[in-house]
C-alpha atoms as a PDB file:
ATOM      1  CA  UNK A   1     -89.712  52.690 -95.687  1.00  0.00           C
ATOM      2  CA  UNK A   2     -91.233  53.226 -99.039  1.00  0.00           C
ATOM      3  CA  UNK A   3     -88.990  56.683-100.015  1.00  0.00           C
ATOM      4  CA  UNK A   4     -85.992  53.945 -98.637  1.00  0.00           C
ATOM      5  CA  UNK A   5     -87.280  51.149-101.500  1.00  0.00           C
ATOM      6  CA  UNK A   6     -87.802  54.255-104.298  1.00  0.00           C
ATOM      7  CA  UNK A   7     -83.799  55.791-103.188  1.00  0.00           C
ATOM      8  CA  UNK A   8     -82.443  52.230-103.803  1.00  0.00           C
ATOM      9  CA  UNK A   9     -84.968  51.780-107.539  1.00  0.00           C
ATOM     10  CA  UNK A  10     -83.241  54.905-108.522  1.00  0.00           C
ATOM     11  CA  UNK A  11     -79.509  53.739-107.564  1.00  0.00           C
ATOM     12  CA  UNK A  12     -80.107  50.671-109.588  1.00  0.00           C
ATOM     13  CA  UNK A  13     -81.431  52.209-112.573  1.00  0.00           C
ATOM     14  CA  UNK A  14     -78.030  52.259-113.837  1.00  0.00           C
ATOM     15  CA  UNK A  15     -77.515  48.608-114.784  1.00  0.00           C
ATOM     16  CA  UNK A  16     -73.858  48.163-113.830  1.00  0.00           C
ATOM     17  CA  UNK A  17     -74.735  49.097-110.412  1.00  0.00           C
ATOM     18  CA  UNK A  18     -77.263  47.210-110.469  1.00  0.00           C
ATOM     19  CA  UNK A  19     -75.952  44.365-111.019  1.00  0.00           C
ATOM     20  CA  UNK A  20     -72.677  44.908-108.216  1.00  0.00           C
ATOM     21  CA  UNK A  21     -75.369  45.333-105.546  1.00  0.00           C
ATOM     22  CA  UNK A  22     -77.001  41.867-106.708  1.00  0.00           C
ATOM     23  CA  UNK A  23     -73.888  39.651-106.809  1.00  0.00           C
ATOM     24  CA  UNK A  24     -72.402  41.352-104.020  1.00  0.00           C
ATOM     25  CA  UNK A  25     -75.721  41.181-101.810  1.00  0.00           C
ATOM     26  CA  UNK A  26     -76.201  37.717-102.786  1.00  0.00           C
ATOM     27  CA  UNK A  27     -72.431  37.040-102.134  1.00  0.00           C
ATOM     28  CA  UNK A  28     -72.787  38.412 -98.360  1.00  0.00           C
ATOM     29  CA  UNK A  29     -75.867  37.126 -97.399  1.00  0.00           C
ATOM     30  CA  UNK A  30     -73.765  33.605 -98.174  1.00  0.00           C
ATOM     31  CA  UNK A  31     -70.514  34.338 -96.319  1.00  0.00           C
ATOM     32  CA  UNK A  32     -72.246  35.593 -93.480  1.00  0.00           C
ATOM     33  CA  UNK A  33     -74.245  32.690 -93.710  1.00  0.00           C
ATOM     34  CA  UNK A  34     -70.881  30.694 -93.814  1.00  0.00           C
ATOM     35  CA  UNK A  35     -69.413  32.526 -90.737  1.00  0.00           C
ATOM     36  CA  UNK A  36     -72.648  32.837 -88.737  1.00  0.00           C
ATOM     37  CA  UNK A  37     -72.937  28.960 -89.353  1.00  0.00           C
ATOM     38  CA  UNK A  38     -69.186  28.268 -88.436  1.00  0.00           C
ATOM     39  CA  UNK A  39     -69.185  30.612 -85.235  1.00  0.00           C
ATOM     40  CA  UNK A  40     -72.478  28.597 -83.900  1.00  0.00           C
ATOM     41  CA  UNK A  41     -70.674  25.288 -84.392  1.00  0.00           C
ATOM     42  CA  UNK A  42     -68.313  26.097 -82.335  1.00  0.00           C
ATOM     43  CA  UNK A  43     -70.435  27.514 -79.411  1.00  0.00           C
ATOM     44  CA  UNK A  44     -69.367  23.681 -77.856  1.00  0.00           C
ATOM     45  CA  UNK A  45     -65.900  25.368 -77.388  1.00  0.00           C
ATOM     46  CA  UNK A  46     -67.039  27.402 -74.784  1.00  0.00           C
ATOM     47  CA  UNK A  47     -67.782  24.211 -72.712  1.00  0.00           C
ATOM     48  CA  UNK A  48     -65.927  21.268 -73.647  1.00  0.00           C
ATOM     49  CA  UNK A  49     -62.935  22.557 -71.239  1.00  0.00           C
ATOM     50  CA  UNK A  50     -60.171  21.461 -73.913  1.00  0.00           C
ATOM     51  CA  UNK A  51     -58.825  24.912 -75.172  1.00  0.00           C
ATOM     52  CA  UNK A  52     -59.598  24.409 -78.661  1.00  0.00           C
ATOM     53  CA  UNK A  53     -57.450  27.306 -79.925  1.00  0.00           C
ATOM     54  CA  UNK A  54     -54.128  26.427 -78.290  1.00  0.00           C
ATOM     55  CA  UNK A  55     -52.629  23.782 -80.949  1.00  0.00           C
ATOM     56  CA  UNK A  56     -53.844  26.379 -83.660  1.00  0.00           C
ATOM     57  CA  UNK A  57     -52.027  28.859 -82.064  1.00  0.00           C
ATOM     58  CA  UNK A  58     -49.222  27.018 -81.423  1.00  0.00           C
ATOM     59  CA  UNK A  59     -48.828  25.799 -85.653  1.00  0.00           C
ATOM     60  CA  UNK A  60     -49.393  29.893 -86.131  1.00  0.00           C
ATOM     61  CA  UNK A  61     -46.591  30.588 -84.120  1.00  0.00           C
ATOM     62  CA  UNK A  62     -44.347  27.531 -85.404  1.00  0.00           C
ATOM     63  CA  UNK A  63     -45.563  28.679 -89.259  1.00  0.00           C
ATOM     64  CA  UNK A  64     -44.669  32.044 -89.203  1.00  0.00           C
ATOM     65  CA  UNK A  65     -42.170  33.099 -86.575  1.00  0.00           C
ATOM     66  CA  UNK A  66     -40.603  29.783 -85.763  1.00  0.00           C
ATOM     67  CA  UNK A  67     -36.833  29.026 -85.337  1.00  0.00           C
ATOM     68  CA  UNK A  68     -36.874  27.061 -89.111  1.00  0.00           C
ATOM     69  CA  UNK A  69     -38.467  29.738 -90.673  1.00  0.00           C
ATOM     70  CA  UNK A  70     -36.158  31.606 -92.721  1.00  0.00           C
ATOM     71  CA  UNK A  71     -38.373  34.627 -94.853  1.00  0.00           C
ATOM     72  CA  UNK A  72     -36.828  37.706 -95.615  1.00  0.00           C
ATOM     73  CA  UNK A  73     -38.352  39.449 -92.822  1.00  0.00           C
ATOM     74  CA  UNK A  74     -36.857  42.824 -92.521  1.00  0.00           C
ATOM     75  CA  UNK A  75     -39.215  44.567 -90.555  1.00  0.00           C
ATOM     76  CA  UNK A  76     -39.799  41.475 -88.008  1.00  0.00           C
ATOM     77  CA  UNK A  77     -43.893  41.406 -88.654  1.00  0.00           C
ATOM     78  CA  UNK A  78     -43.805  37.592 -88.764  1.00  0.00           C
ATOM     79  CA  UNK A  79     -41.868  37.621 -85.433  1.00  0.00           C
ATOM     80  CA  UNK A  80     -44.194  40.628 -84.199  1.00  0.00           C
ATOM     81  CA  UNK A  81     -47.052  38.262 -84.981  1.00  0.00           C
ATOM     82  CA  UNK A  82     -45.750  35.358 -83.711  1.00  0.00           C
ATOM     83  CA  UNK A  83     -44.784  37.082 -80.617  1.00  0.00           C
ATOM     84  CA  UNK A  84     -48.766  38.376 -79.743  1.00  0.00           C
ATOM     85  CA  UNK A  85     -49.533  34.789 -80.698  1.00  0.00           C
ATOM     86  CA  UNK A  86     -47.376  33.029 -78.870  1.00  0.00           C
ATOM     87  CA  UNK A  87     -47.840  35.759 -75.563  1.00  0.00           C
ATOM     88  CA  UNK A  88     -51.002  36.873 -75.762  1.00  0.00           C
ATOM     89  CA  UNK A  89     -53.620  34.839 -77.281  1.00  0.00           C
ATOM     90  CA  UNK A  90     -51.920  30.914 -76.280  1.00  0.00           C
ATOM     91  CA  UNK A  91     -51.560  33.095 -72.985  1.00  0.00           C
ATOM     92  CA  UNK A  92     -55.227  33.126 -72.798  1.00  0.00           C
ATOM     93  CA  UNK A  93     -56.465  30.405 -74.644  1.00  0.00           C
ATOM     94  CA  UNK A  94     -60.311  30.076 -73.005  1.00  0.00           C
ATOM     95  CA  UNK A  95     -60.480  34.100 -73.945  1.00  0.00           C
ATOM     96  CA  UNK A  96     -59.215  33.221 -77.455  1.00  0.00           C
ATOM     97  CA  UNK A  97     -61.584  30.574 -77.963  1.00  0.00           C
ATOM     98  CA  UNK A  98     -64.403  32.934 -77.178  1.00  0.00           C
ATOM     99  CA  UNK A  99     -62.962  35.563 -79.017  1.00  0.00           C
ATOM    100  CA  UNK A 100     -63.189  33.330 -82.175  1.00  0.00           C
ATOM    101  CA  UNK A 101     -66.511  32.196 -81.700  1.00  0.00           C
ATOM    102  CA  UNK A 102     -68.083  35.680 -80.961  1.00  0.00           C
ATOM    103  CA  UNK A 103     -65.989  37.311 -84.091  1.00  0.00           C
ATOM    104  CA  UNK A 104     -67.424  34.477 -86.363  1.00  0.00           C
ATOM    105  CA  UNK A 105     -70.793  34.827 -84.980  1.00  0.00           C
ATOM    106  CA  UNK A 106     -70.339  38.797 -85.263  1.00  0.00           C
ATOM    107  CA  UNK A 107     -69.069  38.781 -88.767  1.00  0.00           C
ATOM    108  CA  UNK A 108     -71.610  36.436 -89.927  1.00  0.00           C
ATOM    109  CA  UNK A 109     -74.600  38.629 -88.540  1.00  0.00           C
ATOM    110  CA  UNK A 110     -72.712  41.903 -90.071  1.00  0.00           C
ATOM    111  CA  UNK A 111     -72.786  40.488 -93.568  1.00  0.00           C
ATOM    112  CA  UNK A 112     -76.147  38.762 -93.630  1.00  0.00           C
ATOM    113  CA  UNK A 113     -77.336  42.219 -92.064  1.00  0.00           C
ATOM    114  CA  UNK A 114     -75.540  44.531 -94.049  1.00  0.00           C
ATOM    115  CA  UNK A 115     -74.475  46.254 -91.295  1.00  0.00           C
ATOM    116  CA  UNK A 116     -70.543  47.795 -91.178  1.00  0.00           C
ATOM    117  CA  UNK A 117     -69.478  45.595 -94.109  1.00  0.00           C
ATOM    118  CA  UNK A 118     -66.149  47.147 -94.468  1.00  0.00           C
ATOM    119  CA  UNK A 119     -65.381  46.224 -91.004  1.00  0.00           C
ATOM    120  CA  UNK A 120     -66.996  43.054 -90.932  1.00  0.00           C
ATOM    121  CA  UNK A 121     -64.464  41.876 -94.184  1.00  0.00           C
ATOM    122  CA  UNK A 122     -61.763  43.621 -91.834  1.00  0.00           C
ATOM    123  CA  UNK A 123     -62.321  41.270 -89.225  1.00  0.00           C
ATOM    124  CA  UNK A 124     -62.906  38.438 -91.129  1.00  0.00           C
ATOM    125  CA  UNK A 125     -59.748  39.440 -93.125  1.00  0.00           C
ATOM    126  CA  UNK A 126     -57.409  39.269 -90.196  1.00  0.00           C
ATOM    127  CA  UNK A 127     -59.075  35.958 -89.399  1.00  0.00           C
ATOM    128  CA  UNK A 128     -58.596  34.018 -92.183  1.00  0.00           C
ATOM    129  CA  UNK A 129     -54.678  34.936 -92.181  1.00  0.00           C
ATOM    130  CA  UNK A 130     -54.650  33.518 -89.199  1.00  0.00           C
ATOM    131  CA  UNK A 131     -56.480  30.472 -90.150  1.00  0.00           C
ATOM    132  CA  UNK A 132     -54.282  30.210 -93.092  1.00  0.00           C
ATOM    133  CA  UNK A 133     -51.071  30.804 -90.920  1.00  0.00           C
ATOM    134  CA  UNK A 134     -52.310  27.998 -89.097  1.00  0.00           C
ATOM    135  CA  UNK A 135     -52.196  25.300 -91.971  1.00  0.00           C
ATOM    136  CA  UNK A 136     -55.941  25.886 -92.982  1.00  0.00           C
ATOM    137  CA  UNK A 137     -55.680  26.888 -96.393  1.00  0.00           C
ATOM    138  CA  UNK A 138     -59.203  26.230 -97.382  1.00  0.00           C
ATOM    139  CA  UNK A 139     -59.619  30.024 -96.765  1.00  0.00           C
ATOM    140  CA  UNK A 140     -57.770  31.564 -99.796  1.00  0.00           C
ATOM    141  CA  UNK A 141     -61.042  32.393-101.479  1.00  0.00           C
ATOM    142  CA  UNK A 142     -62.555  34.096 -97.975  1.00  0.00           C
ATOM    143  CA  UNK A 143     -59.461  36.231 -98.256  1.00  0.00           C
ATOM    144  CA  UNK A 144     -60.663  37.279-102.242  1.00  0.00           C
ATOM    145  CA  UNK A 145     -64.373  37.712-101.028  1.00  0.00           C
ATOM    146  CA  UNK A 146     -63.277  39.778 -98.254  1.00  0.00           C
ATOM    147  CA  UNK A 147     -61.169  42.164-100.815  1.00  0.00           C
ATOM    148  CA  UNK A 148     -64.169  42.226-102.419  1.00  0.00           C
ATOM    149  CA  UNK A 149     -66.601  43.300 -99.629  1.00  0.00           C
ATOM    150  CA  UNK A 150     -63.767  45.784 -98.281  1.00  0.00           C
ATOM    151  CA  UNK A 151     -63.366  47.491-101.407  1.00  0.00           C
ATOM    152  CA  UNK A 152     -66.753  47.791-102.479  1.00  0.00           C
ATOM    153  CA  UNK A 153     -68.768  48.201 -99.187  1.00  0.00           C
ATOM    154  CA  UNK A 154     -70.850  51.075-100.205  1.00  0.00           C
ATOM    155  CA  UNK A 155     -72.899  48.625-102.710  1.00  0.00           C
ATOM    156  CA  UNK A 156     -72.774  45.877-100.850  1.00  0.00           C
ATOM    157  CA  UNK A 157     -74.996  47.721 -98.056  1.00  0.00           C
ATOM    158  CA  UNK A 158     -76.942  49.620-100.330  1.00  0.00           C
ATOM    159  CA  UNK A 159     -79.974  46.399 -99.660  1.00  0.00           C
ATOM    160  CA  UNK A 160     -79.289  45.929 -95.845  1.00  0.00           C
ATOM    161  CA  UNK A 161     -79.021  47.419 -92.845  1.00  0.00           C
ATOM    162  CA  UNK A 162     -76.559  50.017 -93.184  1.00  0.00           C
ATOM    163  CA  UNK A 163     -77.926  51.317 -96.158  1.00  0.00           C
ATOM    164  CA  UNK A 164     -81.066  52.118 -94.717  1.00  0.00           C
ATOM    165  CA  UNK A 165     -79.535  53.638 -91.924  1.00  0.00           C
ATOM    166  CA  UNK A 166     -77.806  56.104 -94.318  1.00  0.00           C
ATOM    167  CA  UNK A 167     -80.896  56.794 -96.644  1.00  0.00           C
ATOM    168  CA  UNK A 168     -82.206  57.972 -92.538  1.00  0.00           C
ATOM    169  CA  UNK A 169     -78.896  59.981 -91.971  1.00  0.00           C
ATOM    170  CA  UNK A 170     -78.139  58.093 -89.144  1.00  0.00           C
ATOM    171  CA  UNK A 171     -74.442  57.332 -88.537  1.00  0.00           C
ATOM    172  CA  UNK A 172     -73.971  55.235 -85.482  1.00  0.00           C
ATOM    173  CA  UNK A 173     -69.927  55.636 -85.783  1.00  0.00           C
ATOM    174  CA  UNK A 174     -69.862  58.919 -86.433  1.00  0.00           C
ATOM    175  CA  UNK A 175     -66.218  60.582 -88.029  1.00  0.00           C
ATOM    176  CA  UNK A 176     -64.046  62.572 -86.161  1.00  0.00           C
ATOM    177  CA  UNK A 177     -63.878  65.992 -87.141  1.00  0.00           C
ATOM    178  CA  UNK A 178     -60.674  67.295 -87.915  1.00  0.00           C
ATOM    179  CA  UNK A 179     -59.690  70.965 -86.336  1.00  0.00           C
ATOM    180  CA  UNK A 180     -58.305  72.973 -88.627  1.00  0.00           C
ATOM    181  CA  UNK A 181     -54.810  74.785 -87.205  1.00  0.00           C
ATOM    182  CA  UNK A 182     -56.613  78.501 -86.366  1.00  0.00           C
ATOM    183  CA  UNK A 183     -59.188  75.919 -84.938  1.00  0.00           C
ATOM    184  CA  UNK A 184     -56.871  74.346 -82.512  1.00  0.00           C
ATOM    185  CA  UNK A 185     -55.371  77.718 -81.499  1.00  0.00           C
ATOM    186  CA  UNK A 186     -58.494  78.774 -79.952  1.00  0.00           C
END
């Protein structure tokens, strides 16, 4: 643990990255904080019985893919989304409301940990377009943070979880290796 604590002293003896790994610790230990704390308030969706996520599904499909909307739409994404929306997730609202709850709950626990941040902001991402396709635009700065966290991942898990797995050179997702052509004629 100690040659962990000296690797990350020497990172931040430069002061510029110093600082990006403060502010952008700080800022993830807070959103996760946010998620975690929204995911665990709605736990009580699991058991109320009421299907929480079908009328917010239903304004997602009626925002972006219904009949009055009238976007140039050339490649049909809005009516692609609306479509999975509208088939898949209403189709299954109880596994949609769990699916919400255990995303926010993961999300939160990724950034406070700073575990996988770059996925974590991916998921969280894709989330708040949805939230904001659904009429809840109280999320436009989530969408900025996550940008953030996306883009500069590498410092914002230099002081968690993920960093100190990499200082051990352990890579739970390992990358696929690529096989070169003579490779794959063997």
């Amino acid at each position: 643990m100690t040659d962990y604590i000296n690797s990350v002293k020497a990172q931040l003896q430069d002061w510029k990255i110093a600082a990006l790994v403060l502010i952008l610790t700080v800022a993830r230990v807070v959103y996760g904080w946010s998620w975690l704390k929204s995911g665990i308030h709605k736990i009580g969706w699991l058991s109320d019985g009421k299907l929480n996520s079908a009328g917010k599904i239903e304004t997602v499909v009626t925002n972006i893919a219904g009949p009055e909307v009238t976007r140039f739409d050339p490649l049909y994404i809005n009516k692609v989304f609306g479509w999975v929306a509208d088939n898949i997730f209403l189709g299954t609202p109880a596994f949609t409301d769990l699916l919400v709850v255990a995303f926010e709950i993961t999300v939160g626990l990724f950034m406070i940990l700073g575990f996988r941040i770059f996925w974590a902001a991916l998921i969280g991402m894709f989330m708040n377009t949805q939230f904001m396709a659904g009429g809840s635009f109280n999320n436009f700065g989530y969408i900025w943070t996550n940008l953030a966290m996306m883009s500069f991942a590498k410092y914002a898990e230099l002081i968690g979880l993920d960093g100190f797995l990499r200082f051990k050179g352990i890579n739970l997702l390992p990358k696929k290796q690529l096989r070169t052509p003579s490779q794959a004629s063997k």
